[in-house]
Protein backbone atom coordinates (compact mmCIF):
# COMPACT_ATOMS: atom_id res chain seq x y z
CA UNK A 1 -31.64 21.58 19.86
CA UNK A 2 -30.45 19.83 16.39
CA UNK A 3 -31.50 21.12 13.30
CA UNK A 4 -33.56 18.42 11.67
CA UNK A 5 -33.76 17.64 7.61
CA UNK A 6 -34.45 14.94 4.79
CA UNK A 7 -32.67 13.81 2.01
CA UNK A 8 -32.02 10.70 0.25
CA UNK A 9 -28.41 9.78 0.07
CA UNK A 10 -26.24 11.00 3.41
CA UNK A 11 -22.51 10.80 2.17
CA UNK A 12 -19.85 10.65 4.54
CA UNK A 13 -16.54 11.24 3.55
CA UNK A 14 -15.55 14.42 0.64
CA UNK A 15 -12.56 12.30 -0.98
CA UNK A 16 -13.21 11.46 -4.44
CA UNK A 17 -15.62 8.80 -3.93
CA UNK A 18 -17.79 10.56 -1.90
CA UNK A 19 -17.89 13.77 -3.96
CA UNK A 20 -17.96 12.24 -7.27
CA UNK A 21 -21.29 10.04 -5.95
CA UNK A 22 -22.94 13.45 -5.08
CA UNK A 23 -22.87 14.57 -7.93
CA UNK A 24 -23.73 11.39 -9.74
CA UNK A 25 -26.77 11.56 -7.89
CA UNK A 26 -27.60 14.75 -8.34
CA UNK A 27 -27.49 14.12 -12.39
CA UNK A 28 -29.91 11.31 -11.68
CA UNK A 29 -32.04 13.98 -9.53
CA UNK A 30 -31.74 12.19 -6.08
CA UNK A 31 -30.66 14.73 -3.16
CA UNK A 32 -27.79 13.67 -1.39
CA UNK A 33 -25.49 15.67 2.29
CA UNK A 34 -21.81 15.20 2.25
CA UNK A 35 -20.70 15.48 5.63
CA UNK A 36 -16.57 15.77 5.87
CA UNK A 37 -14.95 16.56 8.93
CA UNK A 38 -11.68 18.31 7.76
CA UNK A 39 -11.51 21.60 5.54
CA UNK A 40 -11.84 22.20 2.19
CA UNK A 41 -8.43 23.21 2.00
CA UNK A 42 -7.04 19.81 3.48
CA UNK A 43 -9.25 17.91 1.36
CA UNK A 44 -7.71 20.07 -1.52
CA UNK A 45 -4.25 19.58 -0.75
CA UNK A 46 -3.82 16.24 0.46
CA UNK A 47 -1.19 14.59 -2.13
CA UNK A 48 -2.14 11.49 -3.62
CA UNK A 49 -2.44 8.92 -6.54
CA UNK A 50 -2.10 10.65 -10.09
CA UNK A 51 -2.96 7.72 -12.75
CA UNK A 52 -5.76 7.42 -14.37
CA UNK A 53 -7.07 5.02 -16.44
CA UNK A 54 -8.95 5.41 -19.23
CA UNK A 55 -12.75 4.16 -18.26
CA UNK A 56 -11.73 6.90 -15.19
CA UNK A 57 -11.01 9.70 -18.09
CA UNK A 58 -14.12 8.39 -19.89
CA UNK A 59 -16.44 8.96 -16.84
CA UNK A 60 -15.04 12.36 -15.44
CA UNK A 61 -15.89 13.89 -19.11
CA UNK A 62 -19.10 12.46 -19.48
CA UNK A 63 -20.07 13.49 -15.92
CA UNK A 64 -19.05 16.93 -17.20
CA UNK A 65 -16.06 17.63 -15.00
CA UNK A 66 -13.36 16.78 -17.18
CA UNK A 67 -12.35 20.18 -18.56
CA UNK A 68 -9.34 20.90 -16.64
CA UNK A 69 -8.80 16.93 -16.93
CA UNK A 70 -8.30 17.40 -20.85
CA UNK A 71 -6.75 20.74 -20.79
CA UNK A 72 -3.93 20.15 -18.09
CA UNK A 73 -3.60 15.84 -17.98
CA UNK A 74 -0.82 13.99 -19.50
CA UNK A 75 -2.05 11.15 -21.60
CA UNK A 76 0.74 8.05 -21.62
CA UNK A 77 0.90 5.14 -24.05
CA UNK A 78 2.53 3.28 -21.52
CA UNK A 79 4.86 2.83 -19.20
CA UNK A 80 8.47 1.70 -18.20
CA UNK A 81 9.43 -1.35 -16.60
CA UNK A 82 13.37 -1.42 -15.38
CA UNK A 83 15.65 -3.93 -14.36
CA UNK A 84 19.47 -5.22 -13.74
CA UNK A 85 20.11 -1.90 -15.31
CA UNK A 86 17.78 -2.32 -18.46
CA UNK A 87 14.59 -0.02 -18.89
CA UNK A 88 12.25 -1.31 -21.18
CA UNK A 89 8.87 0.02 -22.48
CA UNK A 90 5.29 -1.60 -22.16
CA UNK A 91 2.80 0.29 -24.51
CA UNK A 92 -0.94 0.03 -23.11
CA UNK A 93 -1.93 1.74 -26.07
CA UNK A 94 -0.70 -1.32 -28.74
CA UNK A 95 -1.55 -4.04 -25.92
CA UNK A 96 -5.31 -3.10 -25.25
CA UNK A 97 -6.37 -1.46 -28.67
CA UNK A 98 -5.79 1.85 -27.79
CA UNK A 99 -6.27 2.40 -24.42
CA UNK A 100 -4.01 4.99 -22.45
CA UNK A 101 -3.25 5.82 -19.09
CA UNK A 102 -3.83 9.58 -18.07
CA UNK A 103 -1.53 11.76 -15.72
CA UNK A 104 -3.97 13.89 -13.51
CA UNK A 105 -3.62 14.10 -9.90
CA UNK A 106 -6.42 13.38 -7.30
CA UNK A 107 -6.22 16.88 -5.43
CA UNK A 108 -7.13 18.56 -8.80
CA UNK A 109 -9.84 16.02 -8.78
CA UNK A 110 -10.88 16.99 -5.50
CA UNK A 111 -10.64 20.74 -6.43
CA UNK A 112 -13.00 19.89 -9.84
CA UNK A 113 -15.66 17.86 -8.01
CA UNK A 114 -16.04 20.30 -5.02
CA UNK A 115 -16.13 23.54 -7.38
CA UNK A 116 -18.85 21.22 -9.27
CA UNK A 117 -20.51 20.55 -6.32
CA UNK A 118 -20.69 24.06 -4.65
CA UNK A 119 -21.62 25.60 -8.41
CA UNK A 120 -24.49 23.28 -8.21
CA UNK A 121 -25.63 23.60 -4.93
CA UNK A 122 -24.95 20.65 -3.43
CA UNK A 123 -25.21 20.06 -0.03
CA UNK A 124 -21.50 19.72 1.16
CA UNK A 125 -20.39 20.30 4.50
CA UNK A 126 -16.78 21.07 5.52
CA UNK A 127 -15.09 21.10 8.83
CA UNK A 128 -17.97 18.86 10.32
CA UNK A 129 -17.76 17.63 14.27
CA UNK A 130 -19.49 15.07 15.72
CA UNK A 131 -20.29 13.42 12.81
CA UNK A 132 -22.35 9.89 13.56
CA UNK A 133 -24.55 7.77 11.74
CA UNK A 134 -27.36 5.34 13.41
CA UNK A 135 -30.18 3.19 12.63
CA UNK A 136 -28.53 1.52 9.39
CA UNK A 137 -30.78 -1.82 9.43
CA UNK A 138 -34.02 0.74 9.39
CA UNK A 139 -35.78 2.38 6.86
CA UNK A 140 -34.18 5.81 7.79
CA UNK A 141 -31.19 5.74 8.66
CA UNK A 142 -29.55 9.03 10.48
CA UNK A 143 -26.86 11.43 9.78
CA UNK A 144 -25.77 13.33 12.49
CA UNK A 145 -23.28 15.76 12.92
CA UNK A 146 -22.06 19.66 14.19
CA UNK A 147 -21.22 22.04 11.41
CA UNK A 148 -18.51 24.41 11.60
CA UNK A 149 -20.28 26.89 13.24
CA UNK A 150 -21.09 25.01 16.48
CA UNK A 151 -24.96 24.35 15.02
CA UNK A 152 -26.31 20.36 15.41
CA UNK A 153 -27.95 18.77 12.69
CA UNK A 154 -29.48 15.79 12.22
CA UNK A 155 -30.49 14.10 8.33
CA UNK A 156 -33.25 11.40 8.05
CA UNK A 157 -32.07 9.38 5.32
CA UNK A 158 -33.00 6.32 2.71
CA UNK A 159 -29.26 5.65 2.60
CA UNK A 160 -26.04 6.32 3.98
CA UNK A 161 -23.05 5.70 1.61
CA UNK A 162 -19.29 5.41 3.67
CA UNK A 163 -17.15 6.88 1.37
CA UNK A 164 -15.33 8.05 4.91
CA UNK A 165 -11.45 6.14 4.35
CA UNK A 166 -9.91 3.71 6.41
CA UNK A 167 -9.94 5.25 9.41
CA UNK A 168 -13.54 6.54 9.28
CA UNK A 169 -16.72 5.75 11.12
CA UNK A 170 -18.94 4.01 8.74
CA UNK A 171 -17.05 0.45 8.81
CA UNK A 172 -16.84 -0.50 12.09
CA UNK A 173 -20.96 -0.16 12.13
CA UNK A 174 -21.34 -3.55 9.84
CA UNK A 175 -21.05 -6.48 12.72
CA UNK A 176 -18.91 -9.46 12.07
CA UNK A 177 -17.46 -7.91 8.96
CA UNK A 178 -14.19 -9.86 7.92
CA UNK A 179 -11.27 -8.24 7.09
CA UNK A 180 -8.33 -9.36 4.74
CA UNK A 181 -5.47 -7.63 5.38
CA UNK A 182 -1.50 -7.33 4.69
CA UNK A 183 1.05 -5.58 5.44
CA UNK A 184 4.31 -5.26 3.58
CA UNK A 185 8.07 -5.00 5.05
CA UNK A 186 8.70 -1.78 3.22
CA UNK A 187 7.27 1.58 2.97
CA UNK A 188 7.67 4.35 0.06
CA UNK A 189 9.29 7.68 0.52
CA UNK A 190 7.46 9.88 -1.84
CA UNK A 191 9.14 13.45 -2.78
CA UNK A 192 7.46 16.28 -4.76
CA UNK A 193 9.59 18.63 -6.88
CA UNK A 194 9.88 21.48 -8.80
CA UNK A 195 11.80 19.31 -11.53
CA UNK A 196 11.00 18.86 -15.29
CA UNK A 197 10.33 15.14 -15.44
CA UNK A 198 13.32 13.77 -17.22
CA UNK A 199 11.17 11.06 -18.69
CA UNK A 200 8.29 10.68 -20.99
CA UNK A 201 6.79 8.21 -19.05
CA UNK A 202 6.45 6.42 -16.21
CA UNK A 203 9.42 4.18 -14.82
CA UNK A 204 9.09 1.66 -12.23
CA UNK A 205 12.23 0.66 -11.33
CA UNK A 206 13.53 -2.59 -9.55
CA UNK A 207 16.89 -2.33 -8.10
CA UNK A 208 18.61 -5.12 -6.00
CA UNK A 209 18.64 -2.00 -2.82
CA UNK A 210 15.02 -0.89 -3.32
CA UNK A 211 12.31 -0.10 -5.65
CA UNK A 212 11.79 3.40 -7.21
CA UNK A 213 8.84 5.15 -9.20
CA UNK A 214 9.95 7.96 -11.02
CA UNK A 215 6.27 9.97 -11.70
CA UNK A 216 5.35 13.54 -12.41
CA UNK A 217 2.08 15.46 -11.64
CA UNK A 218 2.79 17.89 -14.34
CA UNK A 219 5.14 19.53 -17.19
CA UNK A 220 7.52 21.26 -14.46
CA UNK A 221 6.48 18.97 -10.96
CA UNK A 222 8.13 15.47 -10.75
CA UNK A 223 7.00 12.86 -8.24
CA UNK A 224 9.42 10.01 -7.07
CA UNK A 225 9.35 7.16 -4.83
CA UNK A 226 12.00 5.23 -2.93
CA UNK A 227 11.81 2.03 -1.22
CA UNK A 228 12.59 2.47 2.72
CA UNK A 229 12.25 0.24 5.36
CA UNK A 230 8.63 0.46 7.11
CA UNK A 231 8.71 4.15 9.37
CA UNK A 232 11.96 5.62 8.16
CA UNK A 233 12.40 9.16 9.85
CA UNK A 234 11.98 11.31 7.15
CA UNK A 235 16.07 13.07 9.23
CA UNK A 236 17.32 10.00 7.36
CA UNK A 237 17.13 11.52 4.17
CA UNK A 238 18.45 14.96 3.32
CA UNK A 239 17.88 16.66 -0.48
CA UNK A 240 21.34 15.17 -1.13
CA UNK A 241 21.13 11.61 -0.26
CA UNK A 242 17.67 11.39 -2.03
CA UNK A 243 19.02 12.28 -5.55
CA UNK A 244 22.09 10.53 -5.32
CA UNK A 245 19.42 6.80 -4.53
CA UNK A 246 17.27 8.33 -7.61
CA UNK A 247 20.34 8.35 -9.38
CA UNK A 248 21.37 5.15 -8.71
CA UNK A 249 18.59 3.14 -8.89
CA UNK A 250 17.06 5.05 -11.97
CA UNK A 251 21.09 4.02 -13.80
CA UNK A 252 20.33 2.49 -16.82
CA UNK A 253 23.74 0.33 -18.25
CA UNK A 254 26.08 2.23 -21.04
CA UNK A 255 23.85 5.78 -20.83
CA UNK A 256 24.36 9.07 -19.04
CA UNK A 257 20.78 9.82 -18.48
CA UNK A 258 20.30 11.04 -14.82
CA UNK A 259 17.12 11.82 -12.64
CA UNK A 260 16.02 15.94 -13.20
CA UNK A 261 16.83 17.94 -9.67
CA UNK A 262 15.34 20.65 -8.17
CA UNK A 263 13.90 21.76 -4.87
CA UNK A 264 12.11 19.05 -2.80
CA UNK A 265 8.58 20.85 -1.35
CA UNK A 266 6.92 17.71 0.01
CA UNK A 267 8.31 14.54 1.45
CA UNK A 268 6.56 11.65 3.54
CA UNK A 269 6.48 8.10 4.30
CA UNK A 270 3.56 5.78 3.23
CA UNK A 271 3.18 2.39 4.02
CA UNK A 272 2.32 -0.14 1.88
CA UNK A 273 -0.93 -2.47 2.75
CA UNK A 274 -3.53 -4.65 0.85
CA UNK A 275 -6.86 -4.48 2.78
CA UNK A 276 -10.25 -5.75 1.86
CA UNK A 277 -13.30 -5.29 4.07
CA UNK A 278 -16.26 -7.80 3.35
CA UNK A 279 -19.51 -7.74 2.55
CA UNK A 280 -19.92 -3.71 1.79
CA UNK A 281 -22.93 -3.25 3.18
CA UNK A 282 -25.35 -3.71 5.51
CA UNK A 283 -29.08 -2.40 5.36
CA UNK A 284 -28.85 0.96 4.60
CA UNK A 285 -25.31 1.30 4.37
CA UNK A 286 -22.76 1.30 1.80
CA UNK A 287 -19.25 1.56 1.46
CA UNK A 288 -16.88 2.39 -1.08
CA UNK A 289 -13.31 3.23 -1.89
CA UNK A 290 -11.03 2.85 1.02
CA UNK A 291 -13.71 2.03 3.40
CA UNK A 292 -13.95 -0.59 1.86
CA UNK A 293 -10.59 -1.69 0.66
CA UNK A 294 -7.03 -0.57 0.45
CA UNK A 295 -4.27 -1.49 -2.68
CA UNK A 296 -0.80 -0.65 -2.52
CA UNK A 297 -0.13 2.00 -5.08
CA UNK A 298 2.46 0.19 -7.24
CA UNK A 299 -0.36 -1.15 -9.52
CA UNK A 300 -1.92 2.57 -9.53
CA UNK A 301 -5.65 0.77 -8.80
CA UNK A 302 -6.83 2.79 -5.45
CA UNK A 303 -8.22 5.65 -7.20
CA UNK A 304 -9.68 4.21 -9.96
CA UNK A 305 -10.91 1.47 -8.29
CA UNK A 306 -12.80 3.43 -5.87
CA UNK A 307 -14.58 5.64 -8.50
CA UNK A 308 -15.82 2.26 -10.53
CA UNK A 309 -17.74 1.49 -6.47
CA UNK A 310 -19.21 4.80 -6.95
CA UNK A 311 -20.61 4.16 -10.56
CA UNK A 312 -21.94 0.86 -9.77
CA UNK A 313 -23.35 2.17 -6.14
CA UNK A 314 -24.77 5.36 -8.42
CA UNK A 315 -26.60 2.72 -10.67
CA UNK A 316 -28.11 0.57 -7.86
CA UNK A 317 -29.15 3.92 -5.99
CA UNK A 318 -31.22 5.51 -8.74
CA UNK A 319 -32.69 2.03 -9.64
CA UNK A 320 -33.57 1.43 -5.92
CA UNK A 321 -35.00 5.37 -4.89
CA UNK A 322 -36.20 6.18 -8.54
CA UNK A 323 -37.94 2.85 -9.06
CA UNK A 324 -37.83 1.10 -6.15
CA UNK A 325 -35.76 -1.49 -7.41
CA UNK A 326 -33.32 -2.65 -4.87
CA UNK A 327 -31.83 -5.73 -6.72
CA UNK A 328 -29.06 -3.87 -8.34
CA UNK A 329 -28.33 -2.54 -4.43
CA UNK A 330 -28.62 -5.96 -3.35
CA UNK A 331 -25.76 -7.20 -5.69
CA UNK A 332 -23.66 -4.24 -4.84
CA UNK A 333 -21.25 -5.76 -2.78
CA UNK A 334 -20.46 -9.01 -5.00
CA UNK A 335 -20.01 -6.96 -7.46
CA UNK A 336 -17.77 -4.70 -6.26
CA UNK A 337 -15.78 -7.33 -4.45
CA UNK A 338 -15.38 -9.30 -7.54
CA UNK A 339 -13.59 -6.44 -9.25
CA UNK A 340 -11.64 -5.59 -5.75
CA UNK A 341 -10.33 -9.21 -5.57
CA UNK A 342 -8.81 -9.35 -9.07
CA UNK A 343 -7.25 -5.59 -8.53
CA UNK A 344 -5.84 -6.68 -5.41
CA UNK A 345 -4.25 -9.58 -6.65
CA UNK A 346 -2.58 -7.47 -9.44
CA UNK A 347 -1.82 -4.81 -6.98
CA UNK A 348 0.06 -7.63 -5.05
CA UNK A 349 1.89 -8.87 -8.06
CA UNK A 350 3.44 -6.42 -9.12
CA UNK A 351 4.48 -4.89 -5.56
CA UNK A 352 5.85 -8.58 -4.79
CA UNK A 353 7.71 -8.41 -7.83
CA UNK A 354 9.29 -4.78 -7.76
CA UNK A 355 10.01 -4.43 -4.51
CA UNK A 356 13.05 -6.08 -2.12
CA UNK A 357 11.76 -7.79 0.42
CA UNK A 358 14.01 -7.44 3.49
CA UNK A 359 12.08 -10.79 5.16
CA UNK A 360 12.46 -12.97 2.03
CA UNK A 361 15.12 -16.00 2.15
CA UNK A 362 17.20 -17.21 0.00
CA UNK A 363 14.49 -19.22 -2.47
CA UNK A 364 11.99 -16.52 -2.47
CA UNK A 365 14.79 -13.85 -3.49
CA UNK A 366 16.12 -16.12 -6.39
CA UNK A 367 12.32 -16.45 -7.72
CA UNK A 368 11.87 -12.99 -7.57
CA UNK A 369 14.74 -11.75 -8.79
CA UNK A 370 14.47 -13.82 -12.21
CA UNK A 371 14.24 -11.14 -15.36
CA UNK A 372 12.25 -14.14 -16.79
CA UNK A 373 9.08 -12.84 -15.07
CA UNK A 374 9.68 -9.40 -15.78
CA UNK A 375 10.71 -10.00 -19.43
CA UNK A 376 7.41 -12.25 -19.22
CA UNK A 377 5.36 -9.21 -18.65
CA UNK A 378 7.29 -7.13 -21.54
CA UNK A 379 6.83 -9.35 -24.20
CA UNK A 380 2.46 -9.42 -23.65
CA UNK A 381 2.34 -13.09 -23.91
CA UNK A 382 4.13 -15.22 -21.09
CA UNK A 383 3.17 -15.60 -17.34
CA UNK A 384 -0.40 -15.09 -16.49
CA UNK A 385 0.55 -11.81 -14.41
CA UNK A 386 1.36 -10.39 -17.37
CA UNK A 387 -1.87 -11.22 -19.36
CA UNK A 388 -3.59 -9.57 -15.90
CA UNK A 389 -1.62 -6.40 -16.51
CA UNK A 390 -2.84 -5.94 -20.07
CA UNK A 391 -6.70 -7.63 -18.83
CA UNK A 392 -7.36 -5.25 -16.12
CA UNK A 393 -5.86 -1.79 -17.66
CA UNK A 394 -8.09 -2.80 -21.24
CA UNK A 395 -11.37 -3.64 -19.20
CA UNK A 396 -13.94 -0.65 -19.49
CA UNK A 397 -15.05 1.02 -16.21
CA UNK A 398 -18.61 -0.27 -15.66
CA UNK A 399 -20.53 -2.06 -13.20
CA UNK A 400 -19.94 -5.55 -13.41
CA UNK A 401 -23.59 -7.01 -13.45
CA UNK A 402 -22.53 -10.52 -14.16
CA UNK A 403 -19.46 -12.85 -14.71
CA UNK A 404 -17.37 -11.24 -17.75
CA UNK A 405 -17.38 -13.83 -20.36
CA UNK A 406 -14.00 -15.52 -21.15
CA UNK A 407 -13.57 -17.81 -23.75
CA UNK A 408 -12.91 -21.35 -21.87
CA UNK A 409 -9.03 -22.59 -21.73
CA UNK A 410 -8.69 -26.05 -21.84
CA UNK A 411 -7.56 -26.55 -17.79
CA UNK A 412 -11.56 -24.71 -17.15
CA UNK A 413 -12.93 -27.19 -19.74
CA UNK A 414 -11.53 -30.17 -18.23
CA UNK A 415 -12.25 -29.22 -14.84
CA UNK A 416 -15.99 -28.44 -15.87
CA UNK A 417 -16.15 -32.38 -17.07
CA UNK A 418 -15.31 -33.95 -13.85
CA UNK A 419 -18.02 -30.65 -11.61
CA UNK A 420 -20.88 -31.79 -13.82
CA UNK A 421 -20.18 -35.31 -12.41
CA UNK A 422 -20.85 -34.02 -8.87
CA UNK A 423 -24.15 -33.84 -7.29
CA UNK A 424 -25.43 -29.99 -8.23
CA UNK A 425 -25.12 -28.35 -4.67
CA UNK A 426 -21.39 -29.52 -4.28
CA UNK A 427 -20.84 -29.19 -7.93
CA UNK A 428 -22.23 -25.55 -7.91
CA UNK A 429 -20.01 -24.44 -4.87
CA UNK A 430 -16.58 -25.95 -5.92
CA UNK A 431 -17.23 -24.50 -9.82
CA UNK A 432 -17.93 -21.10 -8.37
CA UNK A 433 -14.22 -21.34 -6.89
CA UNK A 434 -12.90 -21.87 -9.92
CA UNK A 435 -14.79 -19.81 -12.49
CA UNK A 436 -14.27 -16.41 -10.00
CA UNK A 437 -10.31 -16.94 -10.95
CA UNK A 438 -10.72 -18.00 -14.59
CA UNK A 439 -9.46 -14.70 -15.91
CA UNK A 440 -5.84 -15.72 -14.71
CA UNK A 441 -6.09 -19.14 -16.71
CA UNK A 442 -5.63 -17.67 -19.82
CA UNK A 443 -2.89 -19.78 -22.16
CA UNK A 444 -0.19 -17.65 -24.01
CA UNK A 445 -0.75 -16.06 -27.30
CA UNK A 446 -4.17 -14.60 -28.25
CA UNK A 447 -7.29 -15.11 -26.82
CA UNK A 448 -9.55 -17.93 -29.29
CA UNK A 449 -12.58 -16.86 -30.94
CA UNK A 450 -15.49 -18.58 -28.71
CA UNK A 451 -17.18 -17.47 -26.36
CA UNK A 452 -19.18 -19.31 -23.80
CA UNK A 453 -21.73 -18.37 -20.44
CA UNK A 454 -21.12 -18.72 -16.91
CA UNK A 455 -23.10 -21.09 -15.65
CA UNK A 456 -26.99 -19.42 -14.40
CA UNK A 457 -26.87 -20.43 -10.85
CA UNK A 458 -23.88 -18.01 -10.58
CA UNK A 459 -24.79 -15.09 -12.72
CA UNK A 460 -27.96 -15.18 -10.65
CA UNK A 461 -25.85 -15.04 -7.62
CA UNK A 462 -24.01 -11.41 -9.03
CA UNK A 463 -26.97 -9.73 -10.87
CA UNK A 464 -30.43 -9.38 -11.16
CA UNK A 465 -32.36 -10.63 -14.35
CA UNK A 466 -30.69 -8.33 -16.82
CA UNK A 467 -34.57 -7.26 -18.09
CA UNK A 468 -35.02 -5.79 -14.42
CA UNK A 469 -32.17 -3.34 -14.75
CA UNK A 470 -33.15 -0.07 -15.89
CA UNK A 471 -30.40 2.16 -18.14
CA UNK A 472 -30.27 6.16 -16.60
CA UNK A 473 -30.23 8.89 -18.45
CA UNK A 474 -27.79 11.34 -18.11
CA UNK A 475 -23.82 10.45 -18.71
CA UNK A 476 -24.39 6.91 -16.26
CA UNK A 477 -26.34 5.84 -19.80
CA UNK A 478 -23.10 6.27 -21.34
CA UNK A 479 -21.45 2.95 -22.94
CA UNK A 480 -19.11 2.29 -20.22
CA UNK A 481 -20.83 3.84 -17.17
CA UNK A 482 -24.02 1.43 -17.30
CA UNK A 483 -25.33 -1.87 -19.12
């Protein structure tokens, strides 16, 4: 017979999401269950993303498990953008007043949140069978699931939060959700090794036979990428013939500066996918992070993209089961979605415009393969991607309670002339279109001094009255984590 409990929060999935939301409850004193079907130790080890931006950096301290973060991350003003045998250096830190970008991988993450979590007495549960969840358009939802000792339990819930990846359970339970999806012609090849990083930074790379990241998850560990065709045995590519591609596509004209070797102790394949899953939620369930949506890591979003979900699904939580406030809950998914289209779209940029694509033709490879766009991006002020670049790496990590406020370029102002000549429903629909992409309409040069208000019938549409939303205490109250 099951072993039967109540709590308020049941959290599937002990990735970073999913942890980091436990314990963001917890600080707000609601009781949460993780539930995670593999071990601690694969949860631990599992290699993956390593930048950080600095609203990520920001929360972590404040939610008091950033000591290792500050005594063991690499902070980075920047990084470099190569090409036709040029490297060239983009500095966040001069760009977006002062804002870095912070080396730290996600397994040490992992390793902080769970220590956190088990220090605290938290509720996790490793190695989990059987795990199901039921009754998500009801008041109490349920968490079921066999722990690793062959016992049943069952956990009445308020709400259920899928923080459970891509391939988890928790998705599939929202009918007629739509899905966005691509998938790219090329895959990376990812190496770890025991290799002094020869760089101070970052370098993404585009040669005319491949992209190539050359990254680092510490002092003495270097992490590099290689562009391979989509499921490229991993026989293919002996010690040898990986250094030698580093080499070459890493060659920067007139220097001798060369790639630092030493012994390979990880390799794989990942494929490279956008994927958005819409709306995220339904009833008593939420998702977040990859549930939800997937970003191919050239743009370095996944990972801090899924931990701003978690803040702004922490906020609407404690205002819907510590006050009974459920309009911050309600506007959970618009506003996470609003955040997830604009990453995506940079995500998809930048990976169209570093990689090779084996399927393009002639035209598409000659646009591509311009320097004007990447030189564009360099000097801070040309082609809208790059204004997106500097836009979404300066924006703070909070949740987005209404329409960011952009001061009006002159295409939105004339466009707004000939909408307020419609009749208001059709007016209304086709301005929302346009004001959800203003961000990439920005002209060149700086930003002007006026500001101006999205129109009400859409911030109503994203966020509750902002009187109705109630600041936390606790590190969520912090400038940054809440509004």
């Amino acid at each position: 017979m099951a072993v039967t409990s109540r709590t308020q929060v049941g959290i599937v999935g002990a990735g970073p999401a999913g942890l980091l939301l436990s314990h963001l409850l917890t600080l707000a004193g609601i009781d949460s269950v993780l539930v995670e079907n593999r071990s601690r130790a694969y949860c631990e080890a599992r290699q993956r993303a390593g930048m950080l931006e600095t609203g990520t950096v920001e929360l972590l301290r404040s939610a008091g498990v950033g000591k290792r973060l500050d005594a063991e991350g690499i902070e980075h003003d920047g990084i470099y953008l190569q090409f036709a045998g040029e490297r060239h250096n983009l500095n966040f830190r001069e760009l977006t007043g002062g804002r870095t970008v912070t080396i730290y991988a996600q397994p040490e993450i992992v390793k902080d949140l769970i220590a956190r979590r088990l220090a605290d007495g938290g509720a996790v549960e490793f190695s989990a069978s059987d795990v199901a969840v039921s009754g998500i358009t009801e008041d109490r939802p349920l968490l079921s699931y066999t722990d690793e000792s062959g016992v049943a339990h069952q956990v009445s819930c308020d709400v259920i939060a899928g923080c459970d990846g891509f391939h988890g359970i928790c998705r599939p339970l929202i009918p007629d959700i739509s899905v966005y999806e691509r998938s790219y012609p090329f895959a990376w090849l990812g190496i770890l090794a025991d290799a002094a990083p020869a760089t101070d930074e970052l370098i993404y790379s585009r040669h005319e036979d491949g992209f190539a990241l050359y990254s680092m998850r510490s002092h003495a560990v270097s992490r590099l990428y290689l562009q391979v065709p989509p499921g490229e045995p991993l026989e293919n590519w002996p010690d040898d013939r990986i250094w030698a591609e580093l080499n070459r596509r890493f060659k920067v004209n007139g220097s001798d500066w060369s790639v630092s070797e030493g012994r390979i102790t990880d390799k794989s394949v990942t494929p490279m996918r956008s994927f958005v899953a819409a709306p995220m939620r339904h009833g008593r369930l939420f998702l977040a992070g990859d549930a939800a949506h997937i970003v191919p890591p050239t743009g370095a979003k996944g990972l801090n993209l899924a931990l701003s979900d978690v803040v702004v699904l922490a906020n609407a939580l404690r205002a819907a089961l510590a006050h009974a406030d459920w309009d911050l809950a309600d506007a959970y998914s618009d506003t996470c979605l609003d955040r997830v289209w604009r990453a995506t779209h940079f995500s998809w940029w930048m990976t169209s415009m570093l990689h090779v694509n084996p399927e393009a033709d002639g035209f598409d490879r000659q646009l591509i393969a311009q320097p004007a766009q990447i030189r564009d991006v360099i000097a801070g002020g040309g082609a809208f991607p790059g204004r997106e670049l500097h836009r979404l790496q300066a924006r703070p990590l909070r949740p987005v309670t209404a329409l960011p406020r952009w001061p009006r370029p002159p295409a939105y102002r004339a466009l707004e002339a000939v909408f307020s000549r419609l009749p208001p429903a059709a007016g209304d629909r086709r301005l929302s279109l346009v004001t959800r992409h203003r961000p990439l309409c920005f002209p060149a040069g700086p930003r002007p001094t006026g500001r101006w208000s999205p129109v009400p019938s859409l911030v109503a549409r994203h966020k509750p009255p902002r009187s109705s939303v109630q600041a936390p205490a606790g590190p969520l109250a912090r400038e940054g984590l809440a509004r």
